[in-house]
Protein backbone atom coordinates (compact mmCIF):
# COMPACT_ATOMS: atom_id res chain seq x y z
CA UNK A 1 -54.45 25.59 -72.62
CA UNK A 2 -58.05 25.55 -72.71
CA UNK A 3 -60.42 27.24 -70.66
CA UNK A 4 -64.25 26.54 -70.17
CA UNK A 5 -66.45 28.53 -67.65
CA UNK A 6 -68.99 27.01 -65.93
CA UNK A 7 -72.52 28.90 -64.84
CA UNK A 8 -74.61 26.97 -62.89
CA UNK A 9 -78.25 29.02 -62.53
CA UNK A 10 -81.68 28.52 -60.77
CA UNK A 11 -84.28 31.40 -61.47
CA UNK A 12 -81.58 33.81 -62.02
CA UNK A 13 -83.00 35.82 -65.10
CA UNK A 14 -82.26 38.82 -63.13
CA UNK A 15 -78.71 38.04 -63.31
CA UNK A 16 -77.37 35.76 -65.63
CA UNK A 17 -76.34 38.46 -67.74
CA UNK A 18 -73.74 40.24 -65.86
CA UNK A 19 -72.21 36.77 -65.13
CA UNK A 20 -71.84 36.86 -69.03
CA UNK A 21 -70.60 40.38 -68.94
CA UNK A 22 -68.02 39.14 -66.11
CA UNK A 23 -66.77 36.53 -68.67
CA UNK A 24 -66.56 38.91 -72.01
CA UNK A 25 -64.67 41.49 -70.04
CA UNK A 26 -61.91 38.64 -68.97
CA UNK A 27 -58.66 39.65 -70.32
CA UNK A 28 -57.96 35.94 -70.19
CA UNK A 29 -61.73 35.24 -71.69
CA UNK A 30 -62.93 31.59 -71.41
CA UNK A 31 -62.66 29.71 -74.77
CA UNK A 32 -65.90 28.56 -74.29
CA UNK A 33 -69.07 28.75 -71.77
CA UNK A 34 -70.92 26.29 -70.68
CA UNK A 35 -74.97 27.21 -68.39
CA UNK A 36 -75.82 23.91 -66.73
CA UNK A 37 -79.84 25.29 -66.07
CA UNK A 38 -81.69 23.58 -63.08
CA UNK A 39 -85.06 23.47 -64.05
CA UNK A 40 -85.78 27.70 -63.95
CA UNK A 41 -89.08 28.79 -64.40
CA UNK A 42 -88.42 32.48 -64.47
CA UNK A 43 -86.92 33.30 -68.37
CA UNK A 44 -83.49 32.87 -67.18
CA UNK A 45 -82.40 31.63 -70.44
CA UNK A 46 -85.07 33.13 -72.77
CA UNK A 47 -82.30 35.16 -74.42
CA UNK A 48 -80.07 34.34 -77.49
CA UNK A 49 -76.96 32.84 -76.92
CA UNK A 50 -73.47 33.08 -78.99
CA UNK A 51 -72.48 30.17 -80.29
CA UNK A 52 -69.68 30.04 -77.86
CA UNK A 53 -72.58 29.17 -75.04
CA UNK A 54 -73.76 25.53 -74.62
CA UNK A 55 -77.24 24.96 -72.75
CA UNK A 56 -78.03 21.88 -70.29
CA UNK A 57 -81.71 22.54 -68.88
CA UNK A 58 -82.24 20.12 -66.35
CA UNK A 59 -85.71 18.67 -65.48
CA UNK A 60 -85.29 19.13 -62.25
CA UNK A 61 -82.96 21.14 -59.62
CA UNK A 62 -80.18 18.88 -59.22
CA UNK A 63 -78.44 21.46 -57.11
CA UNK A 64 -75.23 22.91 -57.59
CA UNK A 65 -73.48 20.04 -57.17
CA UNK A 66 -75.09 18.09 -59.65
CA UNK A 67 -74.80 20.90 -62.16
CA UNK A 68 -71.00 21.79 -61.04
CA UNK A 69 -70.84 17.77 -62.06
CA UNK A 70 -72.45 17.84 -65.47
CA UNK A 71 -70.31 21.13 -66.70
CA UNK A 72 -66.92 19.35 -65.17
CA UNK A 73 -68.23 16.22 -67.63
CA UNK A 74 -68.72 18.34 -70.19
CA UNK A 75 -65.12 19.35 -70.03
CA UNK A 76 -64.25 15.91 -69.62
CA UNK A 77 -65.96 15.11 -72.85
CA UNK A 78 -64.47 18.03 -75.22
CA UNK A 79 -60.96 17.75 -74.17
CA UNK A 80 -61.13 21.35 -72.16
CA UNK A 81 -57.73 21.94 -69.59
CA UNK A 82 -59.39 23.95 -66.86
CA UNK A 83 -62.91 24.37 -66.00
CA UNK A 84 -64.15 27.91 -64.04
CA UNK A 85 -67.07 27.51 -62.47
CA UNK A 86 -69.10 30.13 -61.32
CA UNK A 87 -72.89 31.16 -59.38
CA UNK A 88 -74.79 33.31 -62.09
CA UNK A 89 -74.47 36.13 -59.07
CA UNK A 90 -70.83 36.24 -59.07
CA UNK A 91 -68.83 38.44 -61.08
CA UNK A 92 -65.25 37.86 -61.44
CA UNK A 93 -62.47 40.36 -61.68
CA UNK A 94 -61.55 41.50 -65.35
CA UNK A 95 -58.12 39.77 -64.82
CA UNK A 96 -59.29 37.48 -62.03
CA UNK A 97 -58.98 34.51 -64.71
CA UNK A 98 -56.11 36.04 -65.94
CA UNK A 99 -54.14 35.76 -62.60
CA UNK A 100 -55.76 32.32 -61.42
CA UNK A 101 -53.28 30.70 -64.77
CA UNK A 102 -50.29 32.86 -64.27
CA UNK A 103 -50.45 31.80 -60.36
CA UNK A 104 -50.33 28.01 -61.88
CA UNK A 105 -47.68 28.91 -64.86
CA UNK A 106 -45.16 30.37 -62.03
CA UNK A 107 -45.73 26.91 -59.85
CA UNK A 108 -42.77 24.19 -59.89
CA UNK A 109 -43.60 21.47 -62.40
CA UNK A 110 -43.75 18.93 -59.64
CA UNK A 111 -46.35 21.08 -57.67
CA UNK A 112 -48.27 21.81 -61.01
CA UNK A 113 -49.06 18.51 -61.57
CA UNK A 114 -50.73 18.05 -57.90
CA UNK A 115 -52.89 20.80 -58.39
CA UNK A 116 -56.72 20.19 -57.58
CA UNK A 117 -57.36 23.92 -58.70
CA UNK A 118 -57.55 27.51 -58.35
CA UNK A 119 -59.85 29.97 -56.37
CA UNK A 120 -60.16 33.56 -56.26
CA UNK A 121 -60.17 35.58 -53.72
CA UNK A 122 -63.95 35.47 -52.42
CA UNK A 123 -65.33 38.72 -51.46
CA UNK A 124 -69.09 39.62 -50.94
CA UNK A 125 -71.00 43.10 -52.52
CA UNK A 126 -70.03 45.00 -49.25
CA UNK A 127 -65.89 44.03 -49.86
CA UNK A 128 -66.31 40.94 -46.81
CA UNK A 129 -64.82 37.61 -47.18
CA UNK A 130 -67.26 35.46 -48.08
CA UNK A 131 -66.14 32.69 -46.69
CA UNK A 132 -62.83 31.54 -45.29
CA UNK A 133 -61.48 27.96 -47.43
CA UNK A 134 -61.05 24.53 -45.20
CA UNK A 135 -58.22 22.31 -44.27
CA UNK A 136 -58.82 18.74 -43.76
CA UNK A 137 -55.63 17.42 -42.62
CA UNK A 138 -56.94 16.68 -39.64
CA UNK A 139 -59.95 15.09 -38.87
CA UNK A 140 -62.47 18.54 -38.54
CA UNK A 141 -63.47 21.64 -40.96
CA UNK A 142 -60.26 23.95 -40.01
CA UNK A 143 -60.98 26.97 -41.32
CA UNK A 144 -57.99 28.88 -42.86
CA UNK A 145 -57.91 32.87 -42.53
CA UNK A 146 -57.34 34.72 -45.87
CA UNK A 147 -56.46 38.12 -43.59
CA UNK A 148 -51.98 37.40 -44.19
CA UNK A 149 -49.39 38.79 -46.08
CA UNK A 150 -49.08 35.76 -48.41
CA UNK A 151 -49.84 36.19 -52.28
CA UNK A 152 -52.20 32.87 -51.89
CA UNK A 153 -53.91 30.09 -49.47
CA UNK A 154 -53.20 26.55 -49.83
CA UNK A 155 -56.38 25.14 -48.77
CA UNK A 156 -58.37 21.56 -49.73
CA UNK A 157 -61.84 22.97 -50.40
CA UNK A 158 -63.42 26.00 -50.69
CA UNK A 159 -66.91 27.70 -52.76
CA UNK A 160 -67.66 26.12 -55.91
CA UNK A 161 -67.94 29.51 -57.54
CA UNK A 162 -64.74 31.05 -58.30
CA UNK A 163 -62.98 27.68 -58.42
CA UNK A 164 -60.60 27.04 -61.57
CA UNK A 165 -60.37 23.24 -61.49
CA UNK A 166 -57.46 21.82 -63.24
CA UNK A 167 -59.06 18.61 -65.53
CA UNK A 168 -56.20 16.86 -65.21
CA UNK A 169 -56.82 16.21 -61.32
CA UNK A 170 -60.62 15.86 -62.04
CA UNK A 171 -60.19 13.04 -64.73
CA UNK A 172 -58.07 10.83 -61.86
CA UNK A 173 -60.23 12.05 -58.72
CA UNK A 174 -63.98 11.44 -60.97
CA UNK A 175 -67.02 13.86 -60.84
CA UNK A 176 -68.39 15.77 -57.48
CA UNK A 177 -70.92 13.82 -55.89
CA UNK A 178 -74.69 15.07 -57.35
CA UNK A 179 -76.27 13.21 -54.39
CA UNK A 180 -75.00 16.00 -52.37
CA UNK A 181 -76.94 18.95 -54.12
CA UNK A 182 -76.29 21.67 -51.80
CA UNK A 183 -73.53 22.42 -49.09
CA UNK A 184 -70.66 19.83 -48.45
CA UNK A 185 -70.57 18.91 -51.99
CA UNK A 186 -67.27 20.38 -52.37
CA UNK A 187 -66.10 19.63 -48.81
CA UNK A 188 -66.61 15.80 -50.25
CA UNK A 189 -64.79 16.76 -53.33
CA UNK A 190 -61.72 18.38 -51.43
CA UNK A 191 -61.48 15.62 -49.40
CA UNK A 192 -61.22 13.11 -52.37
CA UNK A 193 -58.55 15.39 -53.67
CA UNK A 194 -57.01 15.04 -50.69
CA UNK A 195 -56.75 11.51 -50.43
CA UNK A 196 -55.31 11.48 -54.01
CA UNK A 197 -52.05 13.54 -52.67
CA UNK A 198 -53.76 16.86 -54.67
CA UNK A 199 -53.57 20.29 -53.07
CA UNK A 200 -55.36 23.61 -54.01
CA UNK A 201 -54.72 27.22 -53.72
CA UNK A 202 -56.74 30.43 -53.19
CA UNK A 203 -55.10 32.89 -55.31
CA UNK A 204 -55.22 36.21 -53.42
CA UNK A 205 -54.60 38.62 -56.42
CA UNK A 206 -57.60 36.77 -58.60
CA UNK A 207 -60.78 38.49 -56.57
CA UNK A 208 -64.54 37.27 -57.46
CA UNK A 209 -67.64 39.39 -55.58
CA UNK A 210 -70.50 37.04 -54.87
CA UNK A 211 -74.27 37.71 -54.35
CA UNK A 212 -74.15 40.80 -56.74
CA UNK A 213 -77.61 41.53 -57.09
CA UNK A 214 -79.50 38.53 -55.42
CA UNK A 215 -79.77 37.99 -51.80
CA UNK A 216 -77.65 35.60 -50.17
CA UNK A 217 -79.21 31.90 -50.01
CA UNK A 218 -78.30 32.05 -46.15
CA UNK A 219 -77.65 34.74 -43.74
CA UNK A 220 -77.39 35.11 -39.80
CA UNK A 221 -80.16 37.58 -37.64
CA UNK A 222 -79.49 38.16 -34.31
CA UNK A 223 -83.25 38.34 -32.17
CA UNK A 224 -83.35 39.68 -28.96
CA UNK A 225 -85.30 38.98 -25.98
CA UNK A 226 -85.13 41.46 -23.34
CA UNK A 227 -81.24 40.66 -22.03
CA UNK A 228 -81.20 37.38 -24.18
CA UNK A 229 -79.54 37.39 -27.51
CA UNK A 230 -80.25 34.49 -30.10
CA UNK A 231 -78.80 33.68 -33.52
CA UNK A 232 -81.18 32.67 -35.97
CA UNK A 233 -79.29 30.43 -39.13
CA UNK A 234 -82.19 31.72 -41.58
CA UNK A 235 -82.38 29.85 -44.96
CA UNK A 236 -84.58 27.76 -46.87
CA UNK A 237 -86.16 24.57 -45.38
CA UNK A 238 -84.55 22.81 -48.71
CA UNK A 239 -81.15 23.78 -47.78
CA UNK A 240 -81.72 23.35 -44.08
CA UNK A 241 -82.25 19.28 -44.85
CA UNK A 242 -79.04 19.18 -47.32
CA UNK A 243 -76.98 21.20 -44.90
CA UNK A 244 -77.85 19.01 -41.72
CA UNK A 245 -77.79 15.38 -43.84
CA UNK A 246 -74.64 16.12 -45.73
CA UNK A 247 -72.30 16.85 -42.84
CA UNK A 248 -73.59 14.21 -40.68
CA UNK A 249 -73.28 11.79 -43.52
CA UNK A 250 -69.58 12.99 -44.68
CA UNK A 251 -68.29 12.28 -41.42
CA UNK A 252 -70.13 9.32 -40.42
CA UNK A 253 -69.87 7.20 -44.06
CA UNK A 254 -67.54 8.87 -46.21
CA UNK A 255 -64.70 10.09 -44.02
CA UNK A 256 -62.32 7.19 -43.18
CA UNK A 257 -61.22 6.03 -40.84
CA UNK A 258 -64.71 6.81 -38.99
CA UNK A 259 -63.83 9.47 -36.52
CA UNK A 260 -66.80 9.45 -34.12
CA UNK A 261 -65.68 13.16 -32.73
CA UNK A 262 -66.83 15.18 -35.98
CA UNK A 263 -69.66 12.76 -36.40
CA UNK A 264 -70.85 13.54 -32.70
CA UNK A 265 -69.98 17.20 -33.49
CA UNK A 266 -71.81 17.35 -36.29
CA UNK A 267 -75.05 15.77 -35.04
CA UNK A 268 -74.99 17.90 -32.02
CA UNK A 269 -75.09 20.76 -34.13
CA UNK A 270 -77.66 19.50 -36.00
CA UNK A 271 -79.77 19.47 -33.01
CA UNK A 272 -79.27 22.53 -31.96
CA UNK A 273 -80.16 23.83 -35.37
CA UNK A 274 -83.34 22.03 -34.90
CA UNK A 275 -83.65 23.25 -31.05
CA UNK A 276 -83.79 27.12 -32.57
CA UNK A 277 -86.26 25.86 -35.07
CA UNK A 278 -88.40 24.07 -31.87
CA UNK A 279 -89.03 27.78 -30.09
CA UNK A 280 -90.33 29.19 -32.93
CA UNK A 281 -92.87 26.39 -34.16
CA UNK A 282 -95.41 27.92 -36.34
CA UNK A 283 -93.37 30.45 -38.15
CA UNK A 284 -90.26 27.81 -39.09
CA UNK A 285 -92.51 24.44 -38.80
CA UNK A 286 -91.08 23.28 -42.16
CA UNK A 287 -88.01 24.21 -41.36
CA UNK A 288 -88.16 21.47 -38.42
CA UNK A 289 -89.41 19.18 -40.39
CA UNK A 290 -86.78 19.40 -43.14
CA UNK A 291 -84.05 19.58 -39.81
CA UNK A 292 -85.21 16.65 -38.59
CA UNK A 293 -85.43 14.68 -41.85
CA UNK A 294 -81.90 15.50 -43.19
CA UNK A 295 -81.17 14.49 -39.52
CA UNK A 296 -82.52 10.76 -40.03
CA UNK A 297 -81.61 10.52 -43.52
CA UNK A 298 -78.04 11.83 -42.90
CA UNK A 299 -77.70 8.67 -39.80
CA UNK A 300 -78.89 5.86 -41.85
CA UNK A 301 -76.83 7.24 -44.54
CA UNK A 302 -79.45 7.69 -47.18
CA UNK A 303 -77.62 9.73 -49.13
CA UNK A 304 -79.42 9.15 -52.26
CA UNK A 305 -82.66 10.83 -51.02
CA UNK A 306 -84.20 14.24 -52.21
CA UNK A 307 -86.00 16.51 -50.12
């Protein structure tokens, strides 16, 4: 079977390489590599390539999503089995591809061929789970704890990076949404799979370490007040709008049958997101704006808009 890995980068010159050390030190390694390039302007791919490396530099940031679609194409395209996609700041277990295909070679036949794809087990610098993968039989995000005795997860979405998707699935489900650029993108995808009867696995034994040596895109700081403790979502004001107008659109246009619970869920969260930008007005004033936007974009579904 054939293997292509998948970097999607963004200004990562300070990093791209040990995502290409990650992949040379697979004892599985890739049979090809693909860098789907969003528009960098920092040298990330001034640097000479093997010819086992094939360049897309986009014009413009098209997001993860949209790059996580054009490397998935690619694959498409050249007739590749599984695609491994990963952030240029995530470094993969030596054997972590390794494991992610024996997991799928010891799998019934039947249950091979409803196989979305394959995680690893996603851990940050510090040895923390970076984030727990999401059930959607029901109509919510369940989040699934990796913390059991079990050798895997079955699970319908999870990170991009890390994820081993089977082509097979992808060729009958179609490409990830690019209109979603950033967060929910593969909460859309998952559910997609979903509806098509596939299921997914994270592999527990495969382990990937993400945001080695570049600071996490969001993080949590807790300010306090005198007696009054606040949590503070801190992020860009480009993610804030994708964030907010993805999950209100997902459950409002693309989940179906409409369930107006998550939709009402996720708008009220949405406006408290907004509320903690709203006490601190000059120092996060675009990040209100962008809150608000993705807010009335997300409602009249105009999912096609950039921010």
């Amino acid at each position: 079977m054939r293997a292509l890995a998948h970097i999607h980068t963004f200004n990562d010159a300070a990093v791209i390489e040990q995502a290409l050390e990650a992949l040379r030190r697979q004892t599985r390694p890739p049979d090809a590599i693909v860098i789907v390039d969003n528009a960098s302007t920092d040298g990330t791919l001034d640097k000479n390539f093997s010819e086992t490396v094939t360049i897309f530099r986009n014009r413009n940031n098209l997001g993860p999503s949209g790059a996580v679609q054009i490397g998935l194409a690619h694959a498409l395209k050249h007739g590749f089995d599984w695609t491994w996609v990963l952030d240029a700041d995530s470094v993969p277990e030596p054997d972590a591809l390794e494991k992610l295909l024996a997991f799928f070679e010891h799998l019934p036949i039947t249950q091979q061929e409803r196989v979305c794809f394959l995680a690893s087990y996603p851990l940050t610098a510090a040895g923390e789970v970076k984030q727990q993968p999401v059930s959607l039989e029901r109509p919510a995000l369940e989040f699934i704890p990796l913390a059991s005795a079990r050798d895997f997860t079955q699970c319908d979405c999870t990170l991009w990076s890390g994820t081993l998707f089977r082509m097979g699935a992808v060729a009958r489900i179609g490409l990830p949404s690019a209109d979603y650029v950033i967060d929910v993108g593969e909460i859309e995808y998952g559910y997609r799979a979903r509806q098509l009867g596939f299921t997914s696995y994270v592999v527990h034994n495969s382990v990937i370490r993400h945001d080695i040596g570049r600071n996490p895109g969001a993080v949590t700081r807790v300010y306090r007040f005198g007696p009054i403790s606040l949590k503070f979502f801190e992020t860009s004001p480009f993610r804030i709008y994708y964030s907010v107008r993805n999950m209100i659109y997902f459950w409002l246009y693309q989940y179906k049958p409409r369930r107006m619970t998550p939709a009402l869920r996720a708008i009220g969260r949405s406006l408290f997101v907004a509320a903690r930008f709203i006490v601190r007005p000059v120092s996060r004033r675009r990040h209100l704006i962008a809150c608000i936007r993705g807010i009335r974009d997300g409602l009249t579904g105009n999912i096609a808009a950039r921010y």
